[in-house]
C-alpha atoms as a PDB file:
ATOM      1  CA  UNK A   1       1.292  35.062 -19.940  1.00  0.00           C
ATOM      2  CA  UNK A   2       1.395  34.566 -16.378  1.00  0.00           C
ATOM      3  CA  UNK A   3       4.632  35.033 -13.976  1.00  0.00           C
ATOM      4  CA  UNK A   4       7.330  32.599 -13.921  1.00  0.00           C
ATOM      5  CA  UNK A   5       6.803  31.785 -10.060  1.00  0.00           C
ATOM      6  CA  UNK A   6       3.182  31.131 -10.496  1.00  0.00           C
ATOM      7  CA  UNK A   7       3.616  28.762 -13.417  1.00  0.00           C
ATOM      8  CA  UNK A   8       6.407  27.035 -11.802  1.00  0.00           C
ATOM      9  CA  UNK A   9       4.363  25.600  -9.231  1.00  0.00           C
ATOM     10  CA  UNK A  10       1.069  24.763 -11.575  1.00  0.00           C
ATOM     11  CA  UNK A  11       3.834  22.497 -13.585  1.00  0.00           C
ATOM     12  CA  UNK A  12       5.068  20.808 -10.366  1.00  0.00           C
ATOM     13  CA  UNK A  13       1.401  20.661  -9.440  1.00  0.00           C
ATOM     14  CA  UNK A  14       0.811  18.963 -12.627  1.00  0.00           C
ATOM     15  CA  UNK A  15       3.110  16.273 -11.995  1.00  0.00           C
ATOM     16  CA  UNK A  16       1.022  15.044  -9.026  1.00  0.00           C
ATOM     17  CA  UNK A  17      -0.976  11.944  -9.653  1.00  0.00           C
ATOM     18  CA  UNK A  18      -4.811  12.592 -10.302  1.00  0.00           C
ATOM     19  CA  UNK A  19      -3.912  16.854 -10.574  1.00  0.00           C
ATOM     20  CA  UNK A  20      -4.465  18.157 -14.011  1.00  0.00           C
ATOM     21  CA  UNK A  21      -3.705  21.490 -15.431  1.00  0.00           C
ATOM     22  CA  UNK A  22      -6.796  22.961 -14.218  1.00  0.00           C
ATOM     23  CA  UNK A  23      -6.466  21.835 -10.798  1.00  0.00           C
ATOM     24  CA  UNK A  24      -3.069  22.662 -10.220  1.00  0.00           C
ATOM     25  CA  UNK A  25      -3.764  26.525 -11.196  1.00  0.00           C
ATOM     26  CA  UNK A  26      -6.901  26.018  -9.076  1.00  0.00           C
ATOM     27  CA  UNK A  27      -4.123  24.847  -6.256  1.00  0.00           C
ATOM     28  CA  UNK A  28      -1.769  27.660  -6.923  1.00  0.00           C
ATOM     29  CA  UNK A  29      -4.101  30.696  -7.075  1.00  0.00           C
ATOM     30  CA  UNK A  30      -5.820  29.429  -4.146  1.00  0.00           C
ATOM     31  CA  UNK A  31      -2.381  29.461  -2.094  1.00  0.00           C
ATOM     32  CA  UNK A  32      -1.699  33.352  -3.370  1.00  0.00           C
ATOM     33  CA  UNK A  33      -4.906  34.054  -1.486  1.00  0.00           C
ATOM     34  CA  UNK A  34      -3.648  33.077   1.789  1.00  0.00           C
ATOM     35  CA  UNK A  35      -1.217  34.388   4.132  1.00  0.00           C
ATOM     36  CA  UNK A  36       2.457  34.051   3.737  1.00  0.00           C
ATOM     37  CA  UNK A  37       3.009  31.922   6.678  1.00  0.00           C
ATOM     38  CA  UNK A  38       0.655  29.473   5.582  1.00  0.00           C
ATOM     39  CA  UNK A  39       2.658  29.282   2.258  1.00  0.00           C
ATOM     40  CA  UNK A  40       5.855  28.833   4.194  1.00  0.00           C
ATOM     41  CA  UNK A  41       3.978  26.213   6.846  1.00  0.00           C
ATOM     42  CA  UNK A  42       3.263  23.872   3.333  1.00  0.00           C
ATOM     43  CA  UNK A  43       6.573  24.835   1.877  1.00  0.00           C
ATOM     44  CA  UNK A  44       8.140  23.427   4.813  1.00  0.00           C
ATOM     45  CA  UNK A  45       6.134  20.398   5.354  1.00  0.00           C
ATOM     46  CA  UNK A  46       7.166  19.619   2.043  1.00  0.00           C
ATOM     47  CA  UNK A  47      10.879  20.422   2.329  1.00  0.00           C
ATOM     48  CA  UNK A  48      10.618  17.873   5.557  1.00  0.00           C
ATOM     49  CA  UNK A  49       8.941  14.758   3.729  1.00  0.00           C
ATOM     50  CA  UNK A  50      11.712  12.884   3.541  1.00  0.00           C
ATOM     51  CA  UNK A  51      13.902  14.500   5.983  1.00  0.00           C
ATOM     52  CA  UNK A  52      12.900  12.316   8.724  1.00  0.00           C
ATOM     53  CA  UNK A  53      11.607   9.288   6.803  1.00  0.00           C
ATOM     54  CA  UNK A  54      13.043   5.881   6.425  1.00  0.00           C
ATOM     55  CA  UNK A  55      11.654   2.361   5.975  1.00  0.00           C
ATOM     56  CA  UNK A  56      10.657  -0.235   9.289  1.00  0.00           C
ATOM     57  CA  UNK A  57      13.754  -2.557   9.803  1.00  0.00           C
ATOM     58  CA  UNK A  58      10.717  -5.763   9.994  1.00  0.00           C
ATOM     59  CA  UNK A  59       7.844  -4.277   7.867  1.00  0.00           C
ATOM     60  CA  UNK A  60       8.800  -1.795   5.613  1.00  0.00           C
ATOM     61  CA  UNK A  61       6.466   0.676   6.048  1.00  0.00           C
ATOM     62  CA  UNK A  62       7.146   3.962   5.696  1.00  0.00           C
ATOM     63  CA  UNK A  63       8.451   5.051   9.691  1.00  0.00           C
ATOM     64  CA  UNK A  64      10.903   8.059  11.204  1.00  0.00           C
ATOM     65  CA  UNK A  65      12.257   5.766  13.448  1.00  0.00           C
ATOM     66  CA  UNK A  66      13.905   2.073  12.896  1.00  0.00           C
ATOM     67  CA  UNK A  67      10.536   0.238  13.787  1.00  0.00           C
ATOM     68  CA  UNK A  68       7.266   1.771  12.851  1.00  0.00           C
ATOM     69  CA  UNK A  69       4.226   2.606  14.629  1.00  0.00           C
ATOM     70  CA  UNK A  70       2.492  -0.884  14.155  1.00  0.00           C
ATOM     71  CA  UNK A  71       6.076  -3.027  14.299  1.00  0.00           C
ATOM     72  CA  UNK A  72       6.404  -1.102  18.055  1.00  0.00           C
ATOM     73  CA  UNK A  73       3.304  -2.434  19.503  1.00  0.00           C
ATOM     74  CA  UNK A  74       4.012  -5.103  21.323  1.00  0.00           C
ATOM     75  CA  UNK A  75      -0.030  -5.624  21.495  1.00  0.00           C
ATOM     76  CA  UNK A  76       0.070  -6.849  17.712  1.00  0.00           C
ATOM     77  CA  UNK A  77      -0.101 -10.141  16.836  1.00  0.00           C
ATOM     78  CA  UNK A  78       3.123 -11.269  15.300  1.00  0.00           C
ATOM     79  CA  UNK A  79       1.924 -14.928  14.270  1.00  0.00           C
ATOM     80  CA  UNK A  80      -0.268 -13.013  11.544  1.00  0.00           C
ATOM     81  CA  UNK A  81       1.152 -11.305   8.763  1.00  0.00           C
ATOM     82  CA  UNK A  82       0.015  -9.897   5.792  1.00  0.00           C
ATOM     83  CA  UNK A  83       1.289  -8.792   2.688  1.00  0.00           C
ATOM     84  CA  UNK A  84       0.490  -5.589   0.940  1.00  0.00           C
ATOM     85  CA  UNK A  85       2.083  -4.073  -2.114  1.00  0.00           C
ATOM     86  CA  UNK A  86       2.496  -0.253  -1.026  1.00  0.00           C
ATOM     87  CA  UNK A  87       2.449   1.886   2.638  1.00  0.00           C
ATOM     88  CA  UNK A  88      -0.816   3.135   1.403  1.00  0.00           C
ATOM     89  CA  UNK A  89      -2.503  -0.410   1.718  1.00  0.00           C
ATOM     90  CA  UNK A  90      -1.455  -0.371   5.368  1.00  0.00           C
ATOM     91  CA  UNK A  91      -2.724   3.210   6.403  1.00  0.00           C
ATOM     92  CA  UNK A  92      -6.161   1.744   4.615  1.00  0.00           C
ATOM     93  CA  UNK A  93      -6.151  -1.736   6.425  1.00  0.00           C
ATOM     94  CA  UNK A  94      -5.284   0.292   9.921  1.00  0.00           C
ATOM     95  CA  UNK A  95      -8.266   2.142   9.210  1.00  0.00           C
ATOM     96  CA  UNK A  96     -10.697  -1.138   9.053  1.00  0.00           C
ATOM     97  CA  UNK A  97      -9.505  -1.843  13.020  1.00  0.00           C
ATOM     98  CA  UNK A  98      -9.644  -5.270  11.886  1.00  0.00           C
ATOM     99  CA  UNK A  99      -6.618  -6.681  12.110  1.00  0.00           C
ATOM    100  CA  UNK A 100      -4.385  -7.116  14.979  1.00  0.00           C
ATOM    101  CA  UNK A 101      -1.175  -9.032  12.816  1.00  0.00           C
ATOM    102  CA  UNK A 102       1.467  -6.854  11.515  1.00  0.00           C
ATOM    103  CA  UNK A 103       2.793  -6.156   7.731  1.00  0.00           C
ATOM    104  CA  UNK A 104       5.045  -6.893   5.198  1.00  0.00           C
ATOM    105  CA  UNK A 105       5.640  -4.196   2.447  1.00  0.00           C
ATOM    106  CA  UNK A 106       6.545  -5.670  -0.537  1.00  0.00           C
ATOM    107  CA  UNK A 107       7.046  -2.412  -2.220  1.00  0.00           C
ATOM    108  CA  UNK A 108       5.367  -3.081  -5.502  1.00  0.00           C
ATOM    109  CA  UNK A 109       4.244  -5.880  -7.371  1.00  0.00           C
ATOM    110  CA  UNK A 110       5.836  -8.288 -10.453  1.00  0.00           C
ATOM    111  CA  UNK A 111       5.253  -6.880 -13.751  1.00  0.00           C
ATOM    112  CA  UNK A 112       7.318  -7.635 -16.512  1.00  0.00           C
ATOM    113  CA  UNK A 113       5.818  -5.266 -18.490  1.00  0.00           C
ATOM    114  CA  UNK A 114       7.145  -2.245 -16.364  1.00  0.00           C
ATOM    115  CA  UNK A 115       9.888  -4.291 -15.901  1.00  0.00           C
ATOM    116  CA  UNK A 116       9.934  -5.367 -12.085  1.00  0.00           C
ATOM    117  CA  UNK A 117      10.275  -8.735 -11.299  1.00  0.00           C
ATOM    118  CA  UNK A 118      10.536 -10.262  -8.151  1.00  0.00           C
ATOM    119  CA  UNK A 119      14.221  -9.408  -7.085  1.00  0.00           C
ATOM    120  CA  UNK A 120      12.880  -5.709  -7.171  1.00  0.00           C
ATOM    121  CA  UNK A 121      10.482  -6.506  -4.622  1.00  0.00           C
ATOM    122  CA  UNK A 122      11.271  -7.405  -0.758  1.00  0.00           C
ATOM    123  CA  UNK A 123      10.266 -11.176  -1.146  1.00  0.00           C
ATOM    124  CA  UNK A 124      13.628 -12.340   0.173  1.00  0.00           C
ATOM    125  CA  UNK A 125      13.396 -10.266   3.397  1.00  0.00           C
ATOM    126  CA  UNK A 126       9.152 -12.009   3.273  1.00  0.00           C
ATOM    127  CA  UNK A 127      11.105 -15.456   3.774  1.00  0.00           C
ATOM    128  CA  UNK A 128      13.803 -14.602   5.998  1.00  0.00           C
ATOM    129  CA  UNK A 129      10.889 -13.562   8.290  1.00  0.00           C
ATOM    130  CA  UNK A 130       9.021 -16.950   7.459  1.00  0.00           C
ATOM    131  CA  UNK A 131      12.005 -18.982   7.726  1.00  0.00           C
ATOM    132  CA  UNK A 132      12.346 -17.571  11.695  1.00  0.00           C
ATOM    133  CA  UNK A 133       9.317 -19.850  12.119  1.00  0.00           C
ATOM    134  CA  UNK A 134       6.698 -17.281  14.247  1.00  0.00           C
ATOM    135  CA  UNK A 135       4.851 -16.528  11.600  1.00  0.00           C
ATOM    136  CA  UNK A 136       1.718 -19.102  11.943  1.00  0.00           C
ATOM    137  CA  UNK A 137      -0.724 -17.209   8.756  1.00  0.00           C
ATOM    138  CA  UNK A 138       0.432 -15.370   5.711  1.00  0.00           C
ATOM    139  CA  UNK A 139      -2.469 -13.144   4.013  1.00  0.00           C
ATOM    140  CA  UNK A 140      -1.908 -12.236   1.015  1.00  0.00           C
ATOM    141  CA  UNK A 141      -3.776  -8.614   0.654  1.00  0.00           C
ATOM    142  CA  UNK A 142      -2.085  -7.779  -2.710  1.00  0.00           C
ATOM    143  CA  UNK A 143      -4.591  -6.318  -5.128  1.00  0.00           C
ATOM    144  CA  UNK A 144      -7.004  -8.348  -7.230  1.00  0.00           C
ATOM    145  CA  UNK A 145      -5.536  -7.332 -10.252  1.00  0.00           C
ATOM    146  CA  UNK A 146      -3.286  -9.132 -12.837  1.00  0.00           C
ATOM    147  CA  UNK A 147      -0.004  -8.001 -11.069  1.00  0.00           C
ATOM    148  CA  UNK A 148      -1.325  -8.478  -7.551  1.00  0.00           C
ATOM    149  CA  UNK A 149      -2.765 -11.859  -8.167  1.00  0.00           C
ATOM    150  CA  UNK A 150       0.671 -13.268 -10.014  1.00  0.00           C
ATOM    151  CA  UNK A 151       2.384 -11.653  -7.091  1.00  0.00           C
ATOM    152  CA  UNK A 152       0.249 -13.315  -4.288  1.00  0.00           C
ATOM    153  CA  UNK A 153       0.583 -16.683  -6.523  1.00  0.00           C
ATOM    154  CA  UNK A 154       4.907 -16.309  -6.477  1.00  0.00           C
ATOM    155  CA  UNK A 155       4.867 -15.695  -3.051  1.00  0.00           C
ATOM    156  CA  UNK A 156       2.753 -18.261  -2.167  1.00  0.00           C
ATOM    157  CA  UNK A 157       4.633 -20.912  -4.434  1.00  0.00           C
ATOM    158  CA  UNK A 158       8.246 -19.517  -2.689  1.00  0.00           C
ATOM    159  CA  UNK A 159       7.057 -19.989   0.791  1.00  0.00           C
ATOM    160  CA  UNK A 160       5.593 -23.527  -0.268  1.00  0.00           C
ATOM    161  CA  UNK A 161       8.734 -24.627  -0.917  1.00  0.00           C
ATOM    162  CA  UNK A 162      10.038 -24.326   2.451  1.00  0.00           C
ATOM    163  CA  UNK A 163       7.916 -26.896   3.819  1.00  0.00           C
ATOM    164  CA  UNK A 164       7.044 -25.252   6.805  1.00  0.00           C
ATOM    165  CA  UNK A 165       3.821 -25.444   8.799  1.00  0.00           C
ATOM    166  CA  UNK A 166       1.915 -22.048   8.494  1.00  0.00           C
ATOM    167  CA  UNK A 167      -1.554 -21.522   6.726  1.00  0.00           C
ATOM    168  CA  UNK A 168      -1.881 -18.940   3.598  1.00  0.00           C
ATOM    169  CA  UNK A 169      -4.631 -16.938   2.969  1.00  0.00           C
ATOM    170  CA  UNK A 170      -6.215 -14.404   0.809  1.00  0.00           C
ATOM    171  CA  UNK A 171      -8.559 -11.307   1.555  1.00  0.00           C
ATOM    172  CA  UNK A 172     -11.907 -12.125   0.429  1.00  0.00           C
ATOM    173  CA  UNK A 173     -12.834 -10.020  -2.685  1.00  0.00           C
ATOM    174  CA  UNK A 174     -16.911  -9.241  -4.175  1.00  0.00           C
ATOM    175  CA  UNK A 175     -19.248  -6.978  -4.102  1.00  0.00           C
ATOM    176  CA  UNK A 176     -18.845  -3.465  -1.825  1.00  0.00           C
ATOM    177  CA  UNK A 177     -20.986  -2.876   0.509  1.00  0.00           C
ATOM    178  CA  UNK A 178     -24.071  -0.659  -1.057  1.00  0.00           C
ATOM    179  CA  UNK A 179     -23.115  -1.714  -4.483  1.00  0.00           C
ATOM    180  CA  UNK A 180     -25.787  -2.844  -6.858  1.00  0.00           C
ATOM    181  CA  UNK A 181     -25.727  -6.282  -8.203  1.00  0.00           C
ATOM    182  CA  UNK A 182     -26.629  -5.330 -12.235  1.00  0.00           C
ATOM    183  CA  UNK A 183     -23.469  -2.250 -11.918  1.00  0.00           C
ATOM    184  CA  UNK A 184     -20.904  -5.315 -10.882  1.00  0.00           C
ATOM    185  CA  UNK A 185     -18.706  -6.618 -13.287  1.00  0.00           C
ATOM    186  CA  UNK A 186     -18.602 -10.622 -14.353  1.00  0.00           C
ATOM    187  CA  UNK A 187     -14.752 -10.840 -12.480  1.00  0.00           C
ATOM    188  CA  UNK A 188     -16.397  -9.542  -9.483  1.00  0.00           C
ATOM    189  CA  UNK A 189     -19.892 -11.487  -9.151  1.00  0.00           C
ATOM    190  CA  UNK A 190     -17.575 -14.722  -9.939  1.00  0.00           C
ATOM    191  CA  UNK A 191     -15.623 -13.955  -6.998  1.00  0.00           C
ATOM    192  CA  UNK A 192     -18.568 -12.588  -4.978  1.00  0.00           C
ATOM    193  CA  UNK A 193     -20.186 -16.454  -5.462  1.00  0.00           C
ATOM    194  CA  UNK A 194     -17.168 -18.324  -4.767  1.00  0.00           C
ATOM    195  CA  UNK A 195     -16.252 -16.507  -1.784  1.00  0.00           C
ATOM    196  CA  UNK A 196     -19.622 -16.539   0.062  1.00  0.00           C
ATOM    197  CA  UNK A 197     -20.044 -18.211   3.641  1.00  0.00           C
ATOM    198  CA  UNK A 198     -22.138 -19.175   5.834  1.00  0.00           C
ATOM    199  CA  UNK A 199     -25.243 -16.746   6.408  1.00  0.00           C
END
């Protein structure tokens, strides 16, 4: 019913996490209303994703040179480093402007059930970094989920065996801010009470 071009691109719309069917012909017949070099402009960009793209030599994060953007600042704190499962997690903590460490990207976390364990993950290159003895604080900012909590718990238990001085930590997890105490879940309030402080 409709042209091959146009239903081309709402498939490979479809594809995209969180785009359904709907959306992505929302996407594409939006795009045939614009001008041709905008087309090309997006075309391009994403022709060049991973063009210029390759993982930090120290963190990595996603960078287009060897070191990336936070790795390069010699401002950062390099005693501090925490540990997030994907690029994304960075781009979010960056956002906070609280925290002046730097990152290790573990590129996923263990789960059997999808099969990755922890040789699919950079934990190795995590205590070859460790094992240079800079690093005075790991935090572990995996999520607080199944995966992300047996991930921060393997980590922690590797680095524990090399007996070196350093403290590790974990981001605090409860309530968001303007959330509503009777919409929380149990997990959550539990956490929210054992992770309060001083007022």
């Amino acid at each position: 019913m409709l042209p091959s071009s146009i239903q081309n691109l709402i498939d490979e719309f479809s594809k995209l996490p969180g785009v359904g069917p709907k959306s992505a012909a929302r996407l594409t017949f939006y795009l045939l209303t614009k001008p041709k070099a905008d087309i090309s402009r997006l075309g391009q960009a994403v022709l060049d994703l991973g063009n210029n793209l390759k993982y930090c030599e120290e963190c990595f994060n996603i960078s287009e040179s060897d070191l990336c953007l936070v790795c390069q600042n010699e401002q950062r704190n390099r005693s501090a480093v925490m540990i997030v499962e994907e690029p994304l997690d960075v781009i979010a903590l960056e956002k906070s402007l609280s925290f002046n460490g730097v990152y290790h990207v573990l590129g996923g976390v263990i789960s059997p059930i999808n099969g990755v364990g922890p040789e699919d993950l950079r934990i190795n290159q995590l205590l070859l970094r460790v094992q240079a003895g800079k690093i005075k604080e790991i935090i572990m900012a995996t999520n607080p989920n199944l995966e992300g909590e047996a991930t921060a718990t393997y980590i922690k238990d590797r680095i524990g065996k090399l007996g070196l001085d350093l403290s590790i930590t974990r981001i605090a997890r409860g309530l968001p801010v303007g959330g509503d105490l009777e919409y929380a879940d149990e997990v959550t309030l539990k956490r929210s009470i054992e992770g309060r402080r001083e007022y």
